[in-house]
N, C-alpha and C. Protein backbone atom coordinates (compact mmCIF):
# COMPACT_ATOMS: atom_id res chain seq x y z
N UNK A 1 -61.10 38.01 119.75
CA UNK A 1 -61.86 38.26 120.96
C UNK A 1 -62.58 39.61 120.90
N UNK A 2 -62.59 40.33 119.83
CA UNK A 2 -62.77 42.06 119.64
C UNK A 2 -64.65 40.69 119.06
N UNK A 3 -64.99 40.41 118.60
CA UNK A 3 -66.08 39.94 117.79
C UNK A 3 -67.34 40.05 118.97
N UNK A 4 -68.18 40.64 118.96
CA UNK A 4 -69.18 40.32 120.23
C UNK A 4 -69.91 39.26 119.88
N UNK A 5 -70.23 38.76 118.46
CA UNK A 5 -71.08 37.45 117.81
C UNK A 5 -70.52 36.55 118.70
N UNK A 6 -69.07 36.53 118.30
CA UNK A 6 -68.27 35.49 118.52
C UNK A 6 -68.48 35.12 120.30
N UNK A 7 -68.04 36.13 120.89
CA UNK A 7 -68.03 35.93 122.62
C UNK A 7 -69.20 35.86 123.00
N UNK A 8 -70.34 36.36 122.27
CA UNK A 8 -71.97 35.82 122.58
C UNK A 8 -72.03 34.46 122.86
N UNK A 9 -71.74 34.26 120.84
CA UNK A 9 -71.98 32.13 121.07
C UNK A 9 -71.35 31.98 122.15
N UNK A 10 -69.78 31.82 122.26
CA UNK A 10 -69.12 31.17 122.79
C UNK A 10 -69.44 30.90 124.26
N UNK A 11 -69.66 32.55 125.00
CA UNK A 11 -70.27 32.35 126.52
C UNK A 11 -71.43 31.86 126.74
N UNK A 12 -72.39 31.91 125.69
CA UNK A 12 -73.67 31.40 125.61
C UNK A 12 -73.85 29.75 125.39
N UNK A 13 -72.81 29.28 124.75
CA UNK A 13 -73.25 28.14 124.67
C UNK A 13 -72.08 27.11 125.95
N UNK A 14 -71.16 28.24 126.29
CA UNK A 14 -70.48 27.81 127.77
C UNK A 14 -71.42 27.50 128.80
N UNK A 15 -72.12 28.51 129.17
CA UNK A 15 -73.02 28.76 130.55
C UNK A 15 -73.89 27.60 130.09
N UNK A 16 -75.36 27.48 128.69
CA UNK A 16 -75.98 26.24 128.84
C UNK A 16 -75.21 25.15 129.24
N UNK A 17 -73.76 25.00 128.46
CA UNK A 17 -73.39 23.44 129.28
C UNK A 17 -73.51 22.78 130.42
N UNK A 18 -72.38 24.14 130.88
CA UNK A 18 -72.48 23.87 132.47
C UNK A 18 -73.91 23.93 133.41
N UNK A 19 -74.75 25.01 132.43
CA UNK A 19 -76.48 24.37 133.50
C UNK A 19 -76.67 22.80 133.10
N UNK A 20 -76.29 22.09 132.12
CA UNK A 20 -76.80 21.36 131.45
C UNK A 20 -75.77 19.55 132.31
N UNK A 21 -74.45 20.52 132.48
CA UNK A 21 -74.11 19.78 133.87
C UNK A 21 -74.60 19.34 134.89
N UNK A 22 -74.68 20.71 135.85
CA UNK A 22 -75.18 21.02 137.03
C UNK A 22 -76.42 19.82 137.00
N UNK A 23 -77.77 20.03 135.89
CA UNK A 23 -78.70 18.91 136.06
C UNK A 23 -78.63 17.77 136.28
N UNK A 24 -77.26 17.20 135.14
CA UNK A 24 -77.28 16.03 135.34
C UNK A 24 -76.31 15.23 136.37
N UNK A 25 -75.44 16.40 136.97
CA UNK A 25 -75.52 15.51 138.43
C UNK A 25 -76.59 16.01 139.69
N UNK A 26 -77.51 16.60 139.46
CA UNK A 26 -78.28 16.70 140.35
C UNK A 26 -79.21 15.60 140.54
N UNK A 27 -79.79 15.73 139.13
CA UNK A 27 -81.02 14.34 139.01
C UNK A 27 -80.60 12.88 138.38
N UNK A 28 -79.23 12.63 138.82
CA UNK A 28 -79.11 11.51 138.66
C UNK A 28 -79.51 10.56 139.66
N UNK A 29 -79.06 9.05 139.45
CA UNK A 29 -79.83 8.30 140.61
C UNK A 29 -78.96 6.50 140.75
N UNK A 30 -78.74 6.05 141.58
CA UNK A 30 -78.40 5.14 141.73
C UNK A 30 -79.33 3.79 142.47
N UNK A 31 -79.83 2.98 142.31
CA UNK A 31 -80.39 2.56 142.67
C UNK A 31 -80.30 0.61 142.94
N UNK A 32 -80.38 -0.43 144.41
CA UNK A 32 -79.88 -1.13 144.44
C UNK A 32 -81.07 -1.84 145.33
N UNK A 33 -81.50 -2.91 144.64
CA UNK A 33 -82.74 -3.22 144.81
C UNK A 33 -82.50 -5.19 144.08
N UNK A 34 -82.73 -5.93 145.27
CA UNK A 34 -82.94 -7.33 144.98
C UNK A 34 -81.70 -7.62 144.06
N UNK A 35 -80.53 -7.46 144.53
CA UNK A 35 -79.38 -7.87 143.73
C UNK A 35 -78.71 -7.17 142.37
N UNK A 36 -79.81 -6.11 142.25
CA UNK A 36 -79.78 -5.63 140.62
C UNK A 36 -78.81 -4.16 140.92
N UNK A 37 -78.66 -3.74 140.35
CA UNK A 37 -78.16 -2.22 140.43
C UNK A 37 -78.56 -1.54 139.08
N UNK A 38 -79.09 -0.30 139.06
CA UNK A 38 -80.01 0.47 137.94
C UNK A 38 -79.15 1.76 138.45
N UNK A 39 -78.56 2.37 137.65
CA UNK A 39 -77.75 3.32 137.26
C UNK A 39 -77.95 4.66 136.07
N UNK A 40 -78.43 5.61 136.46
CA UNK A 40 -78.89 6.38 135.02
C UNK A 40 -79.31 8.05 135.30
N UNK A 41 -80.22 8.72 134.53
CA UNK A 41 -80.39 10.33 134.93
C UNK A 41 -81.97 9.99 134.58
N UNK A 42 -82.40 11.16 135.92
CA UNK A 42 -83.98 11.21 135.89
C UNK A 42 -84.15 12.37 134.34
N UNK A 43 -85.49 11.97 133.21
CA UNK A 43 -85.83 12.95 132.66
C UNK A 43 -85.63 14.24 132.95
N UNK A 44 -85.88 14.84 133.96
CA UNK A 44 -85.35 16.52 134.23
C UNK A 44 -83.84 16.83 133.85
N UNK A 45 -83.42 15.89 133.59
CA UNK A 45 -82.15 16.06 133.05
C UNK A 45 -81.58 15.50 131.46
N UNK A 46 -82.47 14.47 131.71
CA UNK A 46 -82.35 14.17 129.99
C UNK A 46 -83.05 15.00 128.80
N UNK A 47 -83.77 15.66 129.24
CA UNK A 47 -84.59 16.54 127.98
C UNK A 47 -83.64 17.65 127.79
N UNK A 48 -83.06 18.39 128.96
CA UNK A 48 -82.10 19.51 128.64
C UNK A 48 -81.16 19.01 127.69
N UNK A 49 -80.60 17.57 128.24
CA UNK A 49 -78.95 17.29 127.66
C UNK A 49 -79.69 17.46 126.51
N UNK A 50 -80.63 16.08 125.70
CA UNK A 50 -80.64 15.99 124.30
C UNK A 50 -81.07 17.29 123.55
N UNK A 51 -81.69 18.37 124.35
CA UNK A 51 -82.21 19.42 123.48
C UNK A 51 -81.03 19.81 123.36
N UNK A 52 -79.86 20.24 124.11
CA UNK A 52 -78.75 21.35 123.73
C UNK A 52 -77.88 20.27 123.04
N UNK A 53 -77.85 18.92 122.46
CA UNK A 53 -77.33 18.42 121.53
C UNK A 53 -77.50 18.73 120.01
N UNK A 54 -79.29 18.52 120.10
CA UNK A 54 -79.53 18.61 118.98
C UNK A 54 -79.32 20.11 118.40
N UNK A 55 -79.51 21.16 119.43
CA UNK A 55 -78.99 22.70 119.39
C UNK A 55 -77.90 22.34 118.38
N UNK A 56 -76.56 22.14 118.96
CA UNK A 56 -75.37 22.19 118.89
C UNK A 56 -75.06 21.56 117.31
N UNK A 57 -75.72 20.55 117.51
CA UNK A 57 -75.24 20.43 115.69
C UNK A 57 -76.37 20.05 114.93
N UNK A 58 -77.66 21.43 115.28
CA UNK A 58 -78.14 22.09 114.38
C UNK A 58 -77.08 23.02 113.63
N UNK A 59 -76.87 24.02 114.67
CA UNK A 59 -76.20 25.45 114.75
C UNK A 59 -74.47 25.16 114.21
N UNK A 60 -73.97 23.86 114.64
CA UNK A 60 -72.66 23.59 113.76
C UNK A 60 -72.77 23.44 112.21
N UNK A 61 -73.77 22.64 111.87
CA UNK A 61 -74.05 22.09 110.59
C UNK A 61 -74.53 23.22 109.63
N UNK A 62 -75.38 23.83 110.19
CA UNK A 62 -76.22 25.31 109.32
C UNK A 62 -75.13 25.47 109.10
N UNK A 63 -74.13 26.41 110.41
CA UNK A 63 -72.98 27.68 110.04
C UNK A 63 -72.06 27.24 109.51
N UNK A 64 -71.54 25.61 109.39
CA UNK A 64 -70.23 25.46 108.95
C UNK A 64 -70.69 25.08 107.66
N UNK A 65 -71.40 24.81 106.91
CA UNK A 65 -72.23 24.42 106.00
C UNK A 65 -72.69 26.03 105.19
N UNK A 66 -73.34 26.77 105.44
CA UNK A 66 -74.04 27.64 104.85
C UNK A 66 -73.23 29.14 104.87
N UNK A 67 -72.35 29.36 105.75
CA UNK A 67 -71.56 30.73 105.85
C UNK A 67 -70.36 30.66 105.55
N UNK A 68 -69.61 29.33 104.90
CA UNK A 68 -68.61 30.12 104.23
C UNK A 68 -68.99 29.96 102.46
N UNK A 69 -70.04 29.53 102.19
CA UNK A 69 -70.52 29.66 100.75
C UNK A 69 -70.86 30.95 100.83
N UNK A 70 -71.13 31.73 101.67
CA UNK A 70 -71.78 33.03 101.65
C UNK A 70 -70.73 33.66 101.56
N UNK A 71 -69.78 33.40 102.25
CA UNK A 71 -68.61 34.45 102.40
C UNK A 71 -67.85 34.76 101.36
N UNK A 72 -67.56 33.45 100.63
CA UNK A 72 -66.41 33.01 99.44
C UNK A 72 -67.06 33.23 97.97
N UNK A 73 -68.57 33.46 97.72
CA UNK A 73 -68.88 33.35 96.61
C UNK A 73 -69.50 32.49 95.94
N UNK A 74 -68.99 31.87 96.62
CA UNK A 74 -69.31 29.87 95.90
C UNK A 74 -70.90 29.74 95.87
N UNK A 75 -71.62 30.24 96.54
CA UNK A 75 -72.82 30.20 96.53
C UNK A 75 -73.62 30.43 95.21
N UNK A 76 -72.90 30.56 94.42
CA UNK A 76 -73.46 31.04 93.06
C UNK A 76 -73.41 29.77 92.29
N UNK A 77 -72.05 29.11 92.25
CA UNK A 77 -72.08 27.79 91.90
C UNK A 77 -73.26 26.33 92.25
N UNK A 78 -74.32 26.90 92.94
CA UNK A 78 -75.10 26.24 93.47
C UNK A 78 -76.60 26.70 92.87
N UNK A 79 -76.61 27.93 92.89
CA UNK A 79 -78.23 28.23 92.18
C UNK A 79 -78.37 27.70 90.77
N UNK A 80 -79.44 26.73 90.62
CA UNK A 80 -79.67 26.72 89.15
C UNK A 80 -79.44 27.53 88.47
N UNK A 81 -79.53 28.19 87.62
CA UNK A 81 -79.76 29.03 86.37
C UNK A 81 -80.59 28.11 84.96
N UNK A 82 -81.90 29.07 84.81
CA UNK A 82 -82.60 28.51 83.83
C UNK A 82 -82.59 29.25 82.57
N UNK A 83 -81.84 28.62 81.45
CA UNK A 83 -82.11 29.81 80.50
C UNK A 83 -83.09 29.36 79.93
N UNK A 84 -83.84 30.60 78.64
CA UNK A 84 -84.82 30.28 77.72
C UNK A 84 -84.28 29.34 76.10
N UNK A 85 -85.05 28.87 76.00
CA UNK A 85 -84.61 28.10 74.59
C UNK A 85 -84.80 28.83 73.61
């Protein structure tokens, strides 16, 4: 908890959720019309959700993927090396 990176992400990607909540019970909608019932979220709420999805495992996949090769070394095991003939 001493990490400020760490309590950045973490509160940062807390608070989008919960805005990302808040939308989608705001602009949701129920609707009951000639026997049918239509059930779902207005766009003002679907563009947030899917953007902070695709966020989320952008930002999982990069970091869990790319920073512990950085950390451990291993990253070396991965660059070509071209020698001369």
């Amino acid at each position: 908890m001493k990490d400020k990176l760490y309590l950045f992400n973490s509160f940062g990607m807390l608070v989008l959720y919960l805005v990302v909540i808040a939308l989608n019970f705001y602009f949701r909608f129920a609707d009951y019309e000639k026997g049918s019932c239509r059930i779902g979220m207005k766009k003002e709420s679907m563009i947030p959700l899917i953007a902070f999805d695709i966020l989320v495992n952008v930002s999982w996949n990069v970091g869990n993927s790319k920073y512990p090769l950085m950390t451990t070394g291993l990253s070396d095991l991965f660059v070509s090396h071209t020698s001369a003939l």
